[in-house]
Protein backbone atom coordinates (compact mmCIF):
# COMPACT_ATOMS: atom_id res chain seq x y z
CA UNK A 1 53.13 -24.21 -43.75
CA UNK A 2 52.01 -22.75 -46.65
CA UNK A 3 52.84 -21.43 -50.26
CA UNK A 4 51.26 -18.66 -51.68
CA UNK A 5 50.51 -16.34 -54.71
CA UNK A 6 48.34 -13.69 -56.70
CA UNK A 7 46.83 -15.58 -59.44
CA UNK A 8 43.47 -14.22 -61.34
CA UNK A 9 41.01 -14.77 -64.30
CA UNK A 10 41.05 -17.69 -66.62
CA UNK A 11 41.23 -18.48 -70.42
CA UNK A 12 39.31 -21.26 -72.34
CA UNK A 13 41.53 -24.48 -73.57
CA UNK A 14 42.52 -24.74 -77.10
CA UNK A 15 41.34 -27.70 -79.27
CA UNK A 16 43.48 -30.51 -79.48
CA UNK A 17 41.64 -32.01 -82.65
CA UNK A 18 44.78 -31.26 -85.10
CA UNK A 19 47.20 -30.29 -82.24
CA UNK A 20 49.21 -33.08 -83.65
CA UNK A 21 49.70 -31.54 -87.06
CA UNK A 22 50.63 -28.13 -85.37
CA UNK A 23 53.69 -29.42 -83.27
CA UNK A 24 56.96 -31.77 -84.38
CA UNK A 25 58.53 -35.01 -82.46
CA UNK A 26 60.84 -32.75 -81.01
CA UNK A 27 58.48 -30.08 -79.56
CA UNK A 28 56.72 -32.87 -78.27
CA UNK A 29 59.35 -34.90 -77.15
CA UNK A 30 60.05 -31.78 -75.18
CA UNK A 31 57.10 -31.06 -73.74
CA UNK A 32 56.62 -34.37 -72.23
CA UNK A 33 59.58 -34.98 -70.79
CA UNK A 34 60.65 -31.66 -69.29
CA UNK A 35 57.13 -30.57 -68.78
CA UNK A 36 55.34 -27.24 -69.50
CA UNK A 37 52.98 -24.85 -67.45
CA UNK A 38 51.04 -26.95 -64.92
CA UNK A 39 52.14 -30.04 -66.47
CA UNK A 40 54.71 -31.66 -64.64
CA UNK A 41 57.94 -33.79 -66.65
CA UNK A 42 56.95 -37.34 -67.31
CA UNK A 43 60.86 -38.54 -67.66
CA UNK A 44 59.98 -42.60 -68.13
CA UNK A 45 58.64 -41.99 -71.86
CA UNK A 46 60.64 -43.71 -74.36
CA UNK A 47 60.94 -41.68 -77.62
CA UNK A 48 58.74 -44.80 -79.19
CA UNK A 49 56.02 -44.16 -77.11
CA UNK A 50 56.59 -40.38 -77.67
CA UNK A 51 55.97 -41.15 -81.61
CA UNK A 52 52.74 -42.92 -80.97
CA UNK A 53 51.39 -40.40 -78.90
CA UNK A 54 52.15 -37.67 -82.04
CA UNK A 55 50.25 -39.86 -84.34
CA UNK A 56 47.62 -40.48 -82.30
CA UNK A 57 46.83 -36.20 -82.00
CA UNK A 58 46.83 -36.55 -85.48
CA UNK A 59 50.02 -35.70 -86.21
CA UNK A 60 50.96 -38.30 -89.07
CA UNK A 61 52.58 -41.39 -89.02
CA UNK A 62 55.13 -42.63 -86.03
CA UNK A 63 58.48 -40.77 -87.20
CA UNK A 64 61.46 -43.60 -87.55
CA UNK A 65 63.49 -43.63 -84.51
CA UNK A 66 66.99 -44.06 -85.23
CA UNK A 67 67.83 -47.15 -83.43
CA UNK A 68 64.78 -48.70 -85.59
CA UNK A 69 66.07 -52.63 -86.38
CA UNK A 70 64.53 -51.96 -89.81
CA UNK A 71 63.45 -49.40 -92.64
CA UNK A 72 60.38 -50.96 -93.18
CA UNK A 73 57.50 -52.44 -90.95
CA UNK A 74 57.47 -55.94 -90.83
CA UNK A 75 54.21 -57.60 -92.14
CA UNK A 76 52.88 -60.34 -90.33
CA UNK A 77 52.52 -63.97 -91.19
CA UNK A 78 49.46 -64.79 -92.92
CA UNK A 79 47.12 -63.36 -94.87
CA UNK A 80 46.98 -59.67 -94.86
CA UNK A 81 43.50 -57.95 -95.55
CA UNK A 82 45.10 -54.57 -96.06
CA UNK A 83 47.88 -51.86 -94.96
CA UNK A 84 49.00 -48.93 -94.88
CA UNK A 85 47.15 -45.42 -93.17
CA UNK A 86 43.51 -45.20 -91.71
CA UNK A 87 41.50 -42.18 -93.04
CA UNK A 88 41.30 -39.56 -90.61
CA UNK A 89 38.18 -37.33 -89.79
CA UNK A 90 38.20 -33.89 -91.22
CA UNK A 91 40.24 -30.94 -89.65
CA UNK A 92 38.38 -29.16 -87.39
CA UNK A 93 39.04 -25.92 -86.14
CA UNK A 94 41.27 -25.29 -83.77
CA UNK A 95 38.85 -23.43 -81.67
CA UNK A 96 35.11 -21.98 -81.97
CA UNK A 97 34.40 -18.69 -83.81
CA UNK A 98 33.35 -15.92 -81.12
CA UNK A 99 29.83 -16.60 -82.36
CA UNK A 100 30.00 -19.91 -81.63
CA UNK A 101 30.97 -19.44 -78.00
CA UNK A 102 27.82 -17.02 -77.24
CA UNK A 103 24.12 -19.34 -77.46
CA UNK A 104 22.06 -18.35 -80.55
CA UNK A 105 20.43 -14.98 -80.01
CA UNK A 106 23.12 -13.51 -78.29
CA UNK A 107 24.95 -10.86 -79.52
CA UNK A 108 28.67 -10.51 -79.64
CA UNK A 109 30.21 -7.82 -78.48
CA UNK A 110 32.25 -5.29 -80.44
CA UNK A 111 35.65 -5.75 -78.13
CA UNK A 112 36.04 -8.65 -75.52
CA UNK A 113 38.89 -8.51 -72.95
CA UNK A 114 40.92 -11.56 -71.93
CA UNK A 115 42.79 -11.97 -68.51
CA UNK A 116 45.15 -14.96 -67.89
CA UNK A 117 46.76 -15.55 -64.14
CA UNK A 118 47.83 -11.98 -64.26
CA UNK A 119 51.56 -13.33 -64.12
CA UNK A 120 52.13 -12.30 -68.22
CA UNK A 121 53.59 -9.21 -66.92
CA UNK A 122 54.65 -10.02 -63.64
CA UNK A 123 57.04 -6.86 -63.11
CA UNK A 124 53.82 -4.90 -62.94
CA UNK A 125 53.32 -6.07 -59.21
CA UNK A 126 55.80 -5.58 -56.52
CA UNK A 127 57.95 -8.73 -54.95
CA UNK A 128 57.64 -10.77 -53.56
CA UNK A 129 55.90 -12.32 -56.18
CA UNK A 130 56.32 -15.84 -53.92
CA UNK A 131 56.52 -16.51 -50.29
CA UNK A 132 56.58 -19.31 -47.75
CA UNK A 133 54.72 -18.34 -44.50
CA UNK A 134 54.36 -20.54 -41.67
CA UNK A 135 51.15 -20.16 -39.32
CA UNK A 136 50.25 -20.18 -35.45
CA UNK A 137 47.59 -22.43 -35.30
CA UNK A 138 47.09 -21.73 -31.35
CA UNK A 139 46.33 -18.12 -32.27
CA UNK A 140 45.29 -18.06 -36.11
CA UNK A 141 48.57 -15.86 -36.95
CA UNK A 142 51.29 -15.60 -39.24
CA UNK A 143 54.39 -16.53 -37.57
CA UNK A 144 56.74 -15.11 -40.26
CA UNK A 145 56.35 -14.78 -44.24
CA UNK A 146 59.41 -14.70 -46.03
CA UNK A 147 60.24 -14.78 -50.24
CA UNK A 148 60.68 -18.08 -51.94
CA UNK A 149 63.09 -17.80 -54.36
CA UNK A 150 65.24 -14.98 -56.27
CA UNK A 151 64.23 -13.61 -59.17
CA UNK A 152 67.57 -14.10 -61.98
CA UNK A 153 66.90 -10.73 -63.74
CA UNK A 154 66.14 -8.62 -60.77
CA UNK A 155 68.90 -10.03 -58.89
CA UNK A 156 71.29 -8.72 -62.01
CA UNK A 157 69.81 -5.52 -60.95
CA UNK A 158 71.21 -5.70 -57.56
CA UNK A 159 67.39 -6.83 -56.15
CA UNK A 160 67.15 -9.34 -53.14
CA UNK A 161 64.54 -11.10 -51.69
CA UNK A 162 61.64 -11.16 -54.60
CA UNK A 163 60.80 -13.98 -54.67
CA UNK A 164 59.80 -15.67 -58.71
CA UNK A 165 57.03 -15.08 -60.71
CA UNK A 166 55.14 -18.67 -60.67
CA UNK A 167 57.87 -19.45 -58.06
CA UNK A 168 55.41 -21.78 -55.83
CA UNK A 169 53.29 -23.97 -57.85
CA UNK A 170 54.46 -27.24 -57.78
CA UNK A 171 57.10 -26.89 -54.98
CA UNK A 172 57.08 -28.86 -51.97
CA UNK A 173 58.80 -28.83 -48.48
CA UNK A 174 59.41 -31.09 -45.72
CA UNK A 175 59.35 -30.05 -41.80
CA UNK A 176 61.32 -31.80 -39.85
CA UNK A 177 60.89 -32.54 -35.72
CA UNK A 178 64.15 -30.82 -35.37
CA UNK A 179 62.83 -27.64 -36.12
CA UNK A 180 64.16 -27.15 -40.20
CA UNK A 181 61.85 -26.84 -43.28
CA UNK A 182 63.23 -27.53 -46.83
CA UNK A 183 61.37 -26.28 -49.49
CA UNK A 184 62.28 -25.98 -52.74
CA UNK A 185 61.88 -22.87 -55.17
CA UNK A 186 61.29 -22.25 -58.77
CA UNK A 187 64.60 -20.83 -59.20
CA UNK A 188 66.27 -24.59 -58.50
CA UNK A 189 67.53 -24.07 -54.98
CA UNK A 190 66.54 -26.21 -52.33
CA UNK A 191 66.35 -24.24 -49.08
CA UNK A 192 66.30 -24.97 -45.48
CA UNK A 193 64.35 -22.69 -43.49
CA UNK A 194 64.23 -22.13 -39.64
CA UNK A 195 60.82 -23.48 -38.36
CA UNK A 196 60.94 -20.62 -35.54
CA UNK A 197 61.83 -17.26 -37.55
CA UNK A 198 61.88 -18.33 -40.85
CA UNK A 199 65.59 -17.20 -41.71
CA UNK A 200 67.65 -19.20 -43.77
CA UNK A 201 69.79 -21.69 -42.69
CA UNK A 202 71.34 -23.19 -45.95
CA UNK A 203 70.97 -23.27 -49.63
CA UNK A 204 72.14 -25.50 -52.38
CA UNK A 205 71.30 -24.60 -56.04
CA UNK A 206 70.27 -27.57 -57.90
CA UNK A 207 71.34 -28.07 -61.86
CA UNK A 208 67.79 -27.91 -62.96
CA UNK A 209 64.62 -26.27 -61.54
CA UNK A 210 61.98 -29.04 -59.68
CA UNK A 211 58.77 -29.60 -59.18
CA UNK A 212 56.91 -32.20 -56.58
CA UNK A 213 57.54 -32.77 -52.83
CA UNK A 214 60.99 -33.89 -51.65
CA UNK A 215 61.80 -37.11 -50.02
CA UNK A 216 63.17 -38.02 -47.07
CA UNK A 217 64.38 -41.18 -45.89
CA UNK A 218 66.90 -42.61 -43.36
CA UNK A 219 69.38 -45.32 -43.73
CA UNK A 220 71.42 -46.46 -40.93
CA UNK A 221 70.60 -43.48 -38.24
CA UNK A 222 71.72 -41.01 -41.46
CA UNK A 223 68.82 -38.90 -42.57
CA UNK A 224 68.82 -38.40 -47.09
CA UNK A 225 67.05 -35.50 -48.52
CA UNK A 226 65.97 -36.38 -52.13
CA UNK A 227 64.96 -34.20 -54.56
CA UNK A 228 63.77 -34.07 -58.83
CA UNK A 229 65.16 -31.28 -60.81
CA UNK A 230 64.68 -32.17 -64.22
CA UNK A 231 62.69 -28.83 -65.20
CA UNK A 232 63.74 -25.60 -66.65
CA UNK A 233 63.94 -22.76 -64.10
CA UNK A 234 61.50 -20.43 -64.68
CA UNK A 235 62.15 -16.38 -64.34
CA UNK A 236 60.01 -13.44 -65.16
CA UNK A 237 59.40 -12.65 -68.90
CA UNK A 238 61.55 -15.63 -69.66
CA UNK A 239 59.34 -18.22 -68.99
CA UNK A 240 57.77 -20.41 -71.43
CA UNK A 241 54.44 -19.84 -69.50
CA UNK A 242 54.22 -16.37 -70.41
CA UNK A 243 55.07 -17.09 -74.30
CA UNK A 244 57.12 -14.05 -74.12
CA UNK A 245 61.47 -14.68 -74.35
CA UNK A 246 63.29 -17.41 -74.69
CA UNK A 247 62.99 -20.22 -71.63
CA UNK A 248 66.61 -21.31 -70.08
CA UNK A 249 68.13 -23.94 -72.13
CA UNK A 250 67.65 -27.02 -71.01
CA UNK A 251 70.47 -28.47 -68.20
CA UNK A 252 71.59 -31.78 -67.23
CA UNK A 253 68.81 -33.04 -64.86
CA UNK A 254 68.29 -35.88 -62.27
CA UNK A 255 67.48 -36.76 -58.72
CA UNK A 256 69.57 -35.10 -55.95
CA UNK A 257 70.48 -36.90 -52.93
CA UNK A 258 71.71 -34.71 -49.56
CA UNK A 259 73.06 -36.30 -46.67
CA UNK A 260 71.88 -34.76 -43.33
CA UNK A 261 74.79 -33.88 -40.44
CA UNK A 262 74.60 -36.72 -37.67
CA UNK A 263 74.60 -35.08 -34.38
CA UNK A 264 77.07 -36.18 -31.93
């Protein structure tokens, strides 16, 4: 089994020498625990630590948390040599000139063109934009290929079966011996697919999107199906990847726990 999508070209990184000047503890806050792009949500940050890591990109002192004890630091016992700031190196820019990304004695051309994964427009290309496939490994063929996902906007449209731009990175399934594969989607629905044909079997929509491999475990003979959605779902232009729109407001997130039919 297998997810797949269309991605092409690549971008360089932006600096993150003053990145901490550019952004706020909320943005930050955000970013971290909900995750952005190819970073996935790293919920066991405490809003403390979150302030550290600001002023550490450069981004000023720790801002005071409201359940701070106190207004002001506490010194410490003893002599004190000094306090207060540390002087910071001098801003740098945020990234090089275009002459300072060709070597010296290369000239820089009049008009350069930039290409990111291709998935900034993703309307341009026809669904399924993602798919879940499952192979024959005794004859090296596709068994069946079917979309992973629905699409929110097209499926306003009266569209079925697209799939979701950036619907498979990060998503994870689980095949069981009993002939069912549950895979999530980037549009926050787990599914559970049929090993043989690769119809659908059931669906649950989760209250936020996920990202990472579900778990399974059993506890007296009863099979659990556990999985994270703590992400905003992602759709088309509305994506936070894609810097265009607005990304779905953020839900009420957590770990979901399924309880598998015993057979009789």
């Amino acid at each position: 089994m297998c997810h797949g999508e269309d991605r092409s070209g690549s971008s360089a990184a932006p600096s993150l020498l003053t990145i901490g000047r550019q952004i706020g503890f909320p943005q930050l806050r955000r970013t971290i625990l909900y995750g952005n792009g190819r970073m996935p949500p790293i919920g066991h940050i405490s809003d403390e630590q979150v302030g550290e890591i600001l002023a550490f990109l450069g981004g000023g002192p720790r801002p005071r948390l409201r359940n701070d004890p106190a207004a002001a630091p506490v010194m410490p016992a003893g002599p004190v040599v000094a306090s207060g700031g540390v002087p910071r190196p001098e801003a740098q820019p945020n990234s090089p000139t275009l002459e300072q990304r060709y070597p010296e004695g290369v000239d820089v051309p009049a008009q350069r063109y930039f290409t990111d994964y291709g998935l900034g427009y993703p309307y341009l290309l026809a669904p399924p934009w993602s798919t879940i496939m499952a192979y024959d490994l005794n004859t090296g063929t596709i068994m069946w290929k079917k979309p992973l996902g629905q699409d929110r906007d097209v499926a306003k449209a009266g569209g079925k079966g697209t799939g979701v731009p950036r619907g498979s990175q990060r998503q994870g399934m689980i095949v069981t011996s009993t002939g069912i594969v549950f895979s999530t989607g980037r549009d926050g629905v787990l599914y559970a697919f049929d090993a043989d044909n690769g119809e659908v079997l059931w669906s649950a929509e989760l209250p936020m999107g996920t990202e990472g491999l579900p778990a399974a475990f059993r506890v007296k003979g009863r099979t659990y199906l556990v999985v994270n959605a703590t992400t905003p779902r992602t759709w088309g232009l509305n994506s936070r990847e894609s810097g265009i729109g607005s990304p779905e407001p953020l839900g009420k997130g957590g770990y979901v726990v399924f309880s598998l039919p015993v057979k009789d």
